[in-house]
Protein backbone atom coordinates (compact mmCIF):
# COMPACT_ATOMS: atom_id res chain seq x y z
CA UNK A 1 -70.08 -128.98 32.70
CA UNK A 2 -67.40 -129.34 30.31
CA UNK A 3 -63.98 -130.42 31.16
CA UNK A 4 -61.05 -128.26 30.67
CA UNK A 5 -59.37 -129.98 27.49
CA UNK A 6 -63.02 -130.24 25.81
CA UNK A 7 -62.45 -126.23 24.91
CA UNK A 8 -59.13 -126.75 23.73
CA UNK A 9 -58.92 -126.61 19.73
CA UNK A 10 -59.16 -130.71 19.14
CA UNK A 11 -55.38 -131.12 17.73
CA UNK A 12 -53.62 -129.48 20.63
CA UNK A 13 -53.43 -132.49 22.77
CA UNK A 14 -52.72 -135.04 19.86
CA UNK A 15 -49.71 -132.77 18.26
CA UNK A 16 -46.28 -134.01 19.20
CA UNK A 17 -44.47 -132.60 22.11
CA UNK A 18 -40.83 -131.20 21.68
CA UNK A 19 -39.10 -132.12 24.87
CA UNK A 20 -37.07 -130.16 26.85
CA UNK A 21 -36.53 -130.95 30.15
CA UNK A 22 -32.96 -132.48 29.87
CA UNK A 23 -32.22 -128.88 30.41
CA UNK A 24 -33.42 -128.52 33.65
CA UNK A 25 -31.18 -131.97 34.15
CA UNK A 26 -28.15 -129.89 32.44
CA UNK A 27 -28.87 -126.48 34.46
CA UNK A 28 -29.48 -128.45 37.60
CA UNK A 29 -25.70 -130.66 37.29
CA UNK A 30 -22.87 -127.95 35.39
CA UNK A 31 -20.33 -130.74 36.13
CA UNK A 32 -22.65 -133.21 33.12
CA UNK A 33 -21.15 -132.21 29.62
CA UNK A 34 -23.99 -130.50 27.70
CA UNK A 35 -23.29 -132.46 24.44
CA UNK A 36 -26.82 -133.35 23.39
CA UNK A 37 -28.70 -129.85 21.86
CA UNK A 38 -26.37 -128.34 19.43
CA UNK A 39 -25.15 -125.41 21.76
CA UNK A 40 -21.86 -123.48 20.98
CA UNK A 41 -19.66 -124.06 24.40
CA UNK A 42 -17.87 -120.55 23.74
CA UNK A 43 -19.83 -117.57 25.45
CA UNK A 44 -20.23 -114.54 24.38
CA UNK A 45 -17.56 -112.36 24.24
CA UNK A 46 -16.68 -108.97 26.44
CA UNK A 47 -18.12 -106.60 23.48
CA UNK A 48 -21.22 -108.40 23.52
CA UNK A 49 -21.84 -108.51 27.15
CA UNK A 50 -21.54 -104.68 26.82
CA UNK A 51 -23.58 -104.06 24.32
CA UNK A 52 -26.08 -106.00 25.90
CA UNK A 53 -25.44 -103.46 29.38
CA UNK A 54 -25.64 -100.91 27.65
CA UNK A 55 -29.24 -101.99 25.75
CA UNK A 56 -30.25 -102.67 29.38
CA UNK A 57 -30.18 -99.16 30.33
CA UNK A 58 -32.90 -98.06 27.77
CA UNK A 59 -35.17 -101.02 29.02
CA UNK A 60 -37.79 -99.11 30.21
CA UNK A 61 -38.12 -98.20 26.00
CA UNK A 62 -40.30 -100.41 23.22
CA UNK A 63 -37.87 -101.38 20.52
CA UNK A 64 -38.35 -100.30 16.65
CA UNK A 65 -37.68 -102.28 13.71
CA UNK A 66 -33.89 -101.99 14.13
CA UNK A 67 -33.63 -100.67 10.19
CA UNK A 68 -29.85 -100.37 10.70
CA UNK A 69 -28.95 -104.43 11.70
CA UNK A 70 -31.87 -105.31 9.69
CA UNK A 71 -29.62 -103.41 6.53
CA UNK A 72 -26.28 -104.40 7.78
CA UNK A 73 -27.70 -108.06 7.60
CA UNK A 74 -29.49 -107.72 4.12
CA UNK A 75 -25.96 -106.29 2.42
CA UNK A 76 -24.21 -109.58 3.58
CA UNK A 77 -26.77 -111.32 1.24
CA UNK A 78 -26.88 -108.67 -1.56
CA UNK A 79 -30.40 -108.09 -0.28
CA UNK A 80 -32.17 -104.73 1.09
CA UNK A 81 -33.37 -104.12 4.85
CA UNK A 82 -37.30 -105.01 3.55
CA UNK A 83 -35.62 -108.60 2.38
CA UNK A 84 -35.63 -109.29 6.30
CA UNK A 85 -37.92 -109.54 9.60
CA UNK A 86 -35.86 -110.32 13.13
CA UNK A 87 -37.28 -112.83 14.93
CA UNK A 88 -36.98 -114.57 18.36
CA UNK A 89 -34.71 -117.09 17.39
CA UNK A 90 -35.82 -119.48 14.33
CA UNK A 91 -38.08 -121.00 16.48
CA UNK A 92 -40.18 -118.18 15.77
CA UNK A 93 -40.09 -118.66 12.28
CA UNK A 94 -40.88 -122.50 12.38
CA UNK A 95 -44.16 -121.53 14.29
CA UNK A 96 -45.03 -118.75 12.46
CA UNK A 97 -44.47 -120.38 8.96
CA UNK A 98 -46.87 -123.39 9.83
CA UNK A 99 -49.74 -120.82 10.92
CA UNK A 100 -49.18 -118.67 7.60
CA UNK A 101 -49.13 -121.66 5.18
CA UNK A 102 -51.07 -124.58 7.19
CA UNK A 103 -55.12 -124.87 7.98
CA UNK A 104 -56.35 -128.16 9.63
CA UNK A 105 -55.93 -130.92 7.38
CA UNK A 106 -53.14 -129.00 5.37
CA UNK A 107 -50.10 -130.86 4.79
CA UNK A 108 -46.10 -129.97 5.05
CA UNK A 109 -43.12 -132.44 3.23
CA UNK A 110 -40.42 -132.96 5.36
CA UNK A 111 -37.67 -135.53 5.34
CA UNK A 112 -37.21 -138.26 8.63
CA UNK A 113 -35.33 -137.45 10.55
CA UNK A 114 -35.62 -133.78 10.97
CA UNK A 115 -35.59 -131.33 13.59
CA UNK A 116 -38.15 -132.32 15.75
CA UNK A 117 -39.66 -128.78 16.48
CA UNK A 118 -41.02 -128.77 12.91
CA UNK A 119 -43.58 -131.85 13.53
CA UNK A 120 -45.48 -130.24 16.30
CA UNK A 121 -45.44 -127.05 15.02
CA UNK A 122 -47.04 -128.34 11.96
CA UNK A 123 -49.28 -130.49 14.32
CA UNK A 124 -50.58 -127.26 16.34
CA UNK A 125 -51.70 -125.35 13.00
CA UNK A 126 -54.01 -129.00 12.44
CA UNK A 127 -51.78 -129.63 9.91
CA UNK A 128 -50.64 -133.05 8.44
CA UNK A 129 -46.94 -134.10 8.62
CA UNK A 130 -45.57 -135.98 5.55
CA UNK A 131 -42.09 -137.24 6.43
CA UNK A 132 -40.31 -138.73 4.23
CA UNK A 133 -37.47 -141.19 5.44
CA UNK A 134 -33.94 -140.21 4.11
CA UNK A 135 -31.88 -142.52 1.49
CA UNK A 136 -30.74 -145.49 3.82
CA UNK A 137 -27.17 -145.64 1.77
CA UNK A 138 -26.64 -141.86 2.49
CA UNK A 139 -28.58 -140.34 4.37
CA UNK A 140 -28.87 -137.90 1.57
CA UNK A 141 -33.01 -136.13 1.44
CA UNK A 142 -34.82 -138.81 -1.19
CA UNK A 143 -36.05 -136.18 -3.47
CA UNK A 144 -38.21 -137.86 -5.90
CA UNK A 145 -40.14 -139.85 -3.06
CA UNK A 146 -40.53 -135.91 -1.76
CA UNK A 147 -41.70 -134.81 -5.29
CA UNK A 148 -43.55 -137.68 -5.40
CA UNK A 149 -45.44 -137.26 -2.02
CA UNK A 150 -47.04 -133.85 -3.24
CA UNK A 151 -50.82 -133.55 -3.40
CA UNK A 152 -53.07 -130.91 -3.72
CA UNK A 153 -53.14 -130.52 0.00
CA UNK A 154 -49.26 -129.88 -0.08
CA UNK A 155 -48.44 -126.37 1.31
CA UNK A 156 -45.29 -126.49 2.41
CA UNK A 157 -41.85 -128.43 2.09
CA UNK A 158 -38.90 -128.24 4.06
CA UNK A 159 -35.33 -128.07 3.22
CA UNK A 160 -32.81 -128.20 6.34
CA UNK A 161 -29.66 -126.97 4.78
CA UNK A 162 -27.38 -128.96 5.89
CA UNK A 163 -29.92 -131.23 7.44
CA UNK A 164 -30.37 -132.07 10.53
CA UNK A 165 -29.25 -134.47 12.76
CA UNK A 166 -27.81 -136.06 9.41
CA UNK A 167 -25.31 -133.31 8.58
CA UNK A 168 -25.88 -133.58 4.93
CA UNK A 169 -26.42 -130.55 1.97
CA UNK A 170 -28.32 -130.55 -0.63
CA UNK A 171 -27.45 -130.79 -4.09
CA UNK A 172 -28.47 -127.66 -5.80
CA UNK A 173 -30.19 -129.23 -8.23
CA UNK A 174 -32.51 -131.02 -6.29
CA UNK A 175 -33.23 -128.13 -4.24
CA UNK A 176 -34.32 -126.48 -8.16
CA UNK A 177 -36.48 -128.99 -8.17
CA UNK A 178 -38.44 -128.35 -5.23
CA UNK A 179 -38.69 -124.28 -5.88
CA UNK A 180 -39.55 -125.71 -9.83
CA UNK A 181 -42.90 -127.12 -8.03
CA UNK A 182 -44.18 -123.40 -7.14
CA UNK A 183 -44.86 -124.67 -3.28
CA UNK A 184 -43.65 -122.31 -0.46
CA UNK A 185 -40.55 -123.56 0.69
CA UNK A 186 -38.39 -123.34 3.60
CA UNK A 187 -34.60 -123.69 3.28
CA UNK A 188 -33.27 -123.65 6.62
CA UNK A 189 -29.52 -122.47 7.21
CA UNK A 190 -29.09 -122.66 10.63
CA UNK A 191 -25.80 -124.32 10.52
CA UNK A 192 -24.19 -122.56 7.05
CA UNK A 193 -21.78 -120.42 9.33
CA UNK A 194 -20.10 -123.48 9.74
CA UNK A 195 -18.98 -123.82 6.47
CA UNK A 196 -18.67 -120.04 5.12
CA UNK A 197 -17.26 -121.46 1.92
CA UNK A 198 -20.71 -122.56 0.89
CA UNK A 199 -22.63 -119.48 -0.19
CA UNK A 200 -26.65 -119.00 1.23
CA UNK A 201 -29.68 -120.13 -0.88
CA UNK A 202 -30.93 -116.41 -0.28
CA UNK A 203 -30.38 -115.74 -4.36
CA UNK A 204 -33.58 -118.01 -5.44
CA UNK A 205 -35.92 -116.00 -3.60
CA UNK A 206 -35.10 -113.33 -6.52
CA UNK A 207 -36.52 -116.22 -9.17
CA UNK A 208 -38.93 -118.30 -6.81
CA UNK A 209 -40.90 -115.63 -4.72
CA UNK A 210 -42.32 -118.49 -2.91
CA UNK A 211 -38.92 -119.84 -1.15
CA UNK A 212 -38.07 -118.05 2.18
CA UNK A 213 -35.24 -118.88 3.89
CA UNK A 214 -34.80 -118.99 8.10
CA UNK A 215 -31.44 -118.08 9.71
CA UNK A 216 -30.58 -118.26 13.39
CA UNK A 217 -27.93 -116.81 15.50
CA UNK A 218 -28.02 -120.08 18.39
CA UNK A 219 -25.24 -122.01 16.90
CA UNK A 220 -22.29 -120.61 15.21
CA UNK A 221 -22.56 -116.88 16.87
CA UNK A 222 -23.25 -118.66 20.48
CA UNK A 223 -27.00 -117.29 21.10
CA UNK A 224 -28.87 -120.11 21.91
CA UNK A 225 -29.95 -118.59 24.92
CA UNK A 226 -30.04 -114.92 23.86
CA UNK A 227 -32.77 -116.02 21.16
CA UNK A 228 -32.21 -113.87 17.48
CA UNK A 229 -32.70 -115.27 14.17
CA UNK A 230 -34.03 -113.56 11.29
CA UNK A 231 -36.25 -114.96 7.94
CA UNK A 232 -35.31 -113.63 4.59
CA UNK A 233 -37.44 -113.12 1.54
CA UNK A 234 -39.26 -111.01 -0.87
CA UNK A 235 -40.70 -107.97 0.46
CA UNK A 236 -44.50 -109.67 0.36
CA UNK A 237 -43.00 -113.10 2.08
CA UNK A 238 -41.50 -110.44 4.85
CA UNK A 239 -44.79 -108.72 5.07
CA UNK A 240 -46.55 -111.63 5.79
CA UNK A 241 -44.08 -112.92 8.64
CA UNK A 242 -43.91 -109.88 10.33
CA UNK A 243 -48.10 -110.11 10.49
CA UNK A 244 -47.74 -113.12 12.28
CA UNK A 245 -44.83 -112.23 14.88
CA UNK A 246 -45.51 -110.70 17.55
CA UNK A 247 -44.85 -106.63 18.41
CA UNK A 248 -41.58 -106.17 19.85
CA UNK A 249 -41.13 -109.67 19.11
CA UNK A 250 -37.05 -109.02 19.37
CA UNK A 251 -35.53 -106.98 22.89
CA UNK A 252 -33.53 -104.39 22.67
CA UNK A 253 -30.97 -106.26 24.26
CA UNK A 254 -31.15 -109.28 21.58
CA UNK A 255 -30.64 -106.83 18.73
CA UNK A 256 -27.34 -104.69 20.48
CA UNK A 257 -26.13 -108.65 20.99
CA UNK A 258 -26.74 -109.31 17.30
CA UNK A 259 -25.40 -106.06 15.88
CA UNK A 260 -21.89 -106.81 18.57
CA UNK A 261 -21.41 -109.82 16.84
CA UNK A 262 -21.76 -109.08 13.35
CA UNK A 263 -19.36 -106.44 13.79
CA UNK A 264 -16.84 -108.56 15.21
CA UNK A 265 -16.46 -111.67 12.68
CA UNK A 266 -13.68 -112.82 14.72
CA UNK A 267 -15.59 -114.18 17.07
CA UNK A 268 -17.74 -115.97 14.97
CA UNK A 269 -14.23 -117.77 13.24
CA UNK A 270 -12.87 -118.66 16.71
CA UNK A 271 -16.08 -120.16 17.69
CA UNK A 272 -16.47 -121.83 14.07
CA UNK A 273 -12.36 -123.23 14.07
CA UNK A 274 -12.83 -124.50 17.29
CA UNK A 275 -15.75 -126.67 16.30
CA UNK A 276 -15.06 -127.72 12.87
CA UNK A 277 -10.94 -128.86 14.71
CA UNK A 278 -13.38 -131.30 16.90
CA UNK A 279 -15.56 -132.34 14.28
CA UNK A 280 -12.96 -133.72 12.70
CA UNK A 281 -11.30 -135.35 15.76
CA UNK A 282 -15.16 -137.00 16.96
CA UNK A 283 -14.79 -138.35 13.01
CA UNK A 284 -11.47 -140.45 13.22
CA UNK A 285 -11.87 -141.40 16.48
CA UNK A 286 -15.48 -142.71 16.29
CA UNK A 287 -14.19 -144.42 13.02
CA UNK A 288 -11.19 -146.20 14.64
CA UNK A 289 -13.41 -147.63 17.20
CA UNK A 290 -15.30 -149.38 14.17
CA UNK A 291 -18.81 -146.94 14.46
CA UNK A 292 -19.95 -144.91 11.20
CA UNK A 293 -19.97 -141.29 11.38
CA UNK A 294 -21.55 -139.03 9.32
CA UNK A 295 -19.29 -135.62 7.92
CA UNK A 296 -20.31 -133.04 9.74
CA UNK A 297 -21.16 -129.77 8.98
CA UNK A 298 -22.54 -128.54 11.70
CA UNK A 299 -21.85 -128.40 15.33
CA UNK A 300 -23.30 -131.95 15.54
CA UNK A 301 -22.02 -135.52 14.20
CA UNK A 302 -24.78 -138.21 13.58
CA UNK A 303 -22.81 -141.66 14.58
CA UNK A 304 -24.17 -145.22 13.11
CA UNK A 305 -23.24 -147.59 16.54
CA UNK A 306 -25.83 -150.16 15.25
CA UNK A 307 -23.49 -152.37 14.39
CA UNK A 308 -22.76 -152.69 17.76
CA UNK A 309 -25.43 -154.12 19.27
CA UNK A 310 -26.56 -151.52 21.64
CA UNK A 311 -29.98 -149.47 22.02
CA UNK A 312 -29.21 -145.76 21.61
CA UNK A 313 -31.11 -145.42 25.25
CA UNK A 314 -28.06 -148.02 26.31
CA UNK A 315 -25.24 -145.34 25.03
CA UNK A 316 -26.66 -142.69 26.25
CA UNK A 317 -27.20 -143.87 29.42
CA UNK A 318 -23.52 -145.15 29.41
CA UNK A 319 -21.94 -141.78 28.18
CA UNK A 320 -23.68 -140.28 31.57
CA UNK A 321 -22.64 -143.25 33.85
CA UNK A 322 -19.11 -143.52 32.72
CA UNK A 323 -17.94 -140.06 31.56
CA UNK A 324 -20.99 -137.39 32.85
CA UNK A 325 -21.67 -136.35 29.20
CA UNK A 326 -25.51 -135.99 28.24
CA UNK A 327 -25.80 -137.05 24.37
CA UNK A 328 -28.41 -136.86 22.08
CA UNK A 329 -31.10 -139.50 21.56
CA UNK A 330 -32.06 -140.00 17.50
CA UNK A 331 -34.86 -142.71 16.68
CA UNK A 332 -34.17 -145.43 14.80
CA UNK A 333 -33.51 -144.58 11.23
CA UNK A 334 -34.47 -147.19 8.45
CA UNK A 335 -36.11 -149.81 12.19
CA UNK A 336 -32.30 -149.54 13.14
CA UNK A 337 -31.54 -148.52 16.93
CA UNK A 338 -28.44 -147.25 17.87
CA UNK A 339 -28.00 -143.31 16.62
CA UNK A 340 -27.46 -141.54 18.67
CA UNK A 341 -25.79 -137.44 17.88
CA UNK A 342 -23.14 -135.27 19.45
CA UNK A 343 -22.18 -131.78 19.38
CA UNK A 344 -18.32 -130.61 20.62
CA UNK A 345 -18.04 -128.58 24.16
CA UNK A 346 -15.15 -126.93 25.00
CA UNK A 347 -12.15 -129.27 25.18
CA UNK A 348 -12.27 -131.04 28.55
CA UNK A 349 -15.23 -131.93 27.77
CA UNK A 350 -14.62 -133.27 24.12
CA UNK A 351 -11.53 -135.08 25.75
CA UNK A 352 -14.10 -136.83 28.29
CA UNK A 353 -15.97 -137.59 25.10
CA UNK A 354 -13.30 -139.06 22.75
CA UNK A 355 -12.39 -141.31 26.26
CA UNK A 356 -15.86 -142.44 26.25
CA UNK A 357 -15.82 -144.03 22.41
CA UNK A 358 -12.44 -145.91 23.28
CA UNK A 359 -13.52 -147.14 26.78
CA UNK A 360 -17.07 -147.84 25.89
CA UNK A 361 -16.60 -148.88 22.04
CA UNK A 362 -13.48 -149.65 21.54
C-alpha cells in the first residue's frame, strides 16, 4: 500500500513553507513587542467595531457581491465596480494569481528579497521561481537582469510597489518596461496608503490589459486580522479572478469593516501619521548608532547592521533578551548576514525599540 505523501501532487512537499508560528509565540506573550510582521499597532476604531456588530446580526445570511463598496472603491481609482473582485486579504490574490497564470514547470520573475508568500505560492501551482537579487548599491529591483531573465516559459513577473522588505518604488519607467513585454504582471500596492502623495499604478491596466494590480487593507487601514483586500483590473482580468476565488470568499462582516473605514479617512491618516512620525525616528536613530537604514515607505524599515559583525539570528535574539521586542529575520542579501526589518508599534513599544539600538548598537 501506498504511503500517504505518495498521493500528494509531487511539488507539494518540495514548495517552500511560509512560516508562521512566531504568532502563536506573539499571541501566547502580549507583554513581547510584535515588531516583526508589518501589523498596524492602532485597532480598529468604535465605527468599525459597530459595523462589524451590526454585520454579525445578519450572519445566518450568504453575502452578495457587495456592488456598492466594490463601486465606492473603483471611483477612488477612476475605475467602475467590474474593475474590482474583493478578496480575503491579498493573500488570496497571491494564490489565486499563481494557479491562473502558472502550470508545472511554468515560471514567475520576481526580485530577492521579496515577500516570502509569493515563492511557495508559485511553488504549489509546480511552478518555477526566478528571483532575481536586487542592485547591491541600492537595493533598487535590477530591471534589465529581470528583462533579461524572460524565456518563453515566463508567465508572470512581479512588481512589489514599494517593495518589500527593501522599502523601495519603482521608477515608472522601468515598470513601462515590464508591461512593454506583454507578460501578466502583478504590481502590488500593499503599502501605497503610506505615502498618499504617490498616485496607484491602476491607470496602465487601461493601456496594458495584462497588468493587474493587488491591494490589501492589513497595513495602513489596520486589518491584518480582519482579512480584505481587493485585485483591480480589466473586466476579463476580474472575471478570471473571481473564477478562481472561492464563493462567499469575503464575510459579511469583512465587507461592513471595509466600507466603515473607507468612509472614515481619518482613521486611516491617524494610523498613517503615526507610522510615517516613527519611521522617521527608527531612521536617525539607527543611523546615529552607525547601522544603514533603508527610507521607508512602508510600515517597515530594512536596517544594514552587517557592518557590525553580528548574525541577524544574534539581533534578533538580543532585541527579545534585552528589550522583549520580536523583530524580523531577512536572509542575507548579496552572502551578507545581518538584516534584519522592523515595523513601529504603538509608542512604548517603539521607545523600548529605539533603547534597544543605543544599548545594543551603540
Amino acid at each position: 500500500m501506498k504511503e500517504l505523501k505518495e498521493w500528494f501532487v509531487p511539488w507539494l512537499l518540495t514548495a517552500r513553507d511560509y512560516n508562521t508560528s512566531i504568532l502563536d509565540k506573539a499571541w501566547a506573550s502580549p507583554e513581547m513587542a510584535r515588531l516583526m510582521l508589518n501589523e498596524n499597532p492602532i485597532p480598529p476604531s468604535e465605527k468599525v467595531v459597530n459595523a462589524v456588530a451590526e454585520a454579525v446580526r445578519k450572519g445566518n445570511r450568504y453575502p452578495d457581491s457587495m456592488l456598492s463598496l466594490r463601486t465606492k472603491i473603483a471611483k477612488s481609482y477612476d475605475l467602475g465596480p467590474e474593475n474590482i473582485a474583493l478578496c480575503n486579504g491579498s493573500s488570496e490574490i497571491i494564490d489565486s494569481m499563481m494557479r491562473i497564470f502558472l502550470k508545472p514547470g511554468d515560471e514567475i520573475i520576481m526580485s530577492d528579497p521579496t515577500f516570502g508568500l509569493f515563492p511557495p505560492r508559485a511553488e504549489l501551482c509546480g511552478g518555477k521561481v526566478v528571483s532575481i537579487p536586487v542592485r547591491e548599491d541600492d537595493l533598487q529591483y535590477d530591471v534589465d537582469a529581470m528583462l533579461n531573465a524572460i524565456t518563453e516559459k515566463t508567465k508572470l513577473i512581479l512588481i512589489i510597489n514599494p517593495n518589500n522588505p527593501t522599502g523601495v518604488f519603482i521608477e515608472d519607467a522601468d515598470l513601462k518596461r515590464f508591461c512593454e513585454t506583454g507578460i501578466p504582471l502583478c504590481i502590488d500596492e500593499a503599502y501605497l496608503d503610506y505615502h498618499p502623495e504617490i498616485p496607484s499604478k491602476a491607470p496602465l491596466i487601461k493601456t496594458y490589459p495584462q497588468v493587474f494590480l493587488s491591494v490589501t487593507l492589513s497595513k495602513a487601514h489596520g486589518f491584518a486580522g480582519v482579512r480584505f483586500g481587493y485585485v483591480l483590473g480589466t473586466k476579463e482580468m476580474v472575471e478570471a479572478f473571481k473564477r478562481m476565488f472561492l464563493p462567499w470568499n469575503v464575510s459579511l462582516m469583512s465587507m461592513a469593516a471595509a466600507e466603515a473605514i473607507l468612509d472614515n479617512p481619518e482613521e486611516i491618516e491617524k494610523k498613517v501619521k503615526h507610522n510615517n512620525r516613527w519611521m522617521d525616528i527608527f531612521f536617525e536613530e539607527a543611523k546615529k548608532v552607525g547601522l544603514k537604514p533603508y527610507q521607508a515607505h512602508g510600515n517597515y524599515m530594512l536596517i544594514d547592521a552587517t557592518m557590525k559583525g553580528k548574525t541577524t539570528e544574534e539581533i534578533l535574539q538580543a532585541a527579545i533578551d534585552m528589550e522583549k521586542i520580536f523583530l524580523k529575520k531577512i536572509a542575507p542579501i548579496h552572502g551578507k548576514d545581518g538584516y534584519f526589518r522592523v515595523t513601529p508599534g504603538l509608542d512604548e513599544e517603539n521607545e523600548r525599540f529605539v533603547r534597544f539600538l543605543k544599548n545594543y548598537f551603540g
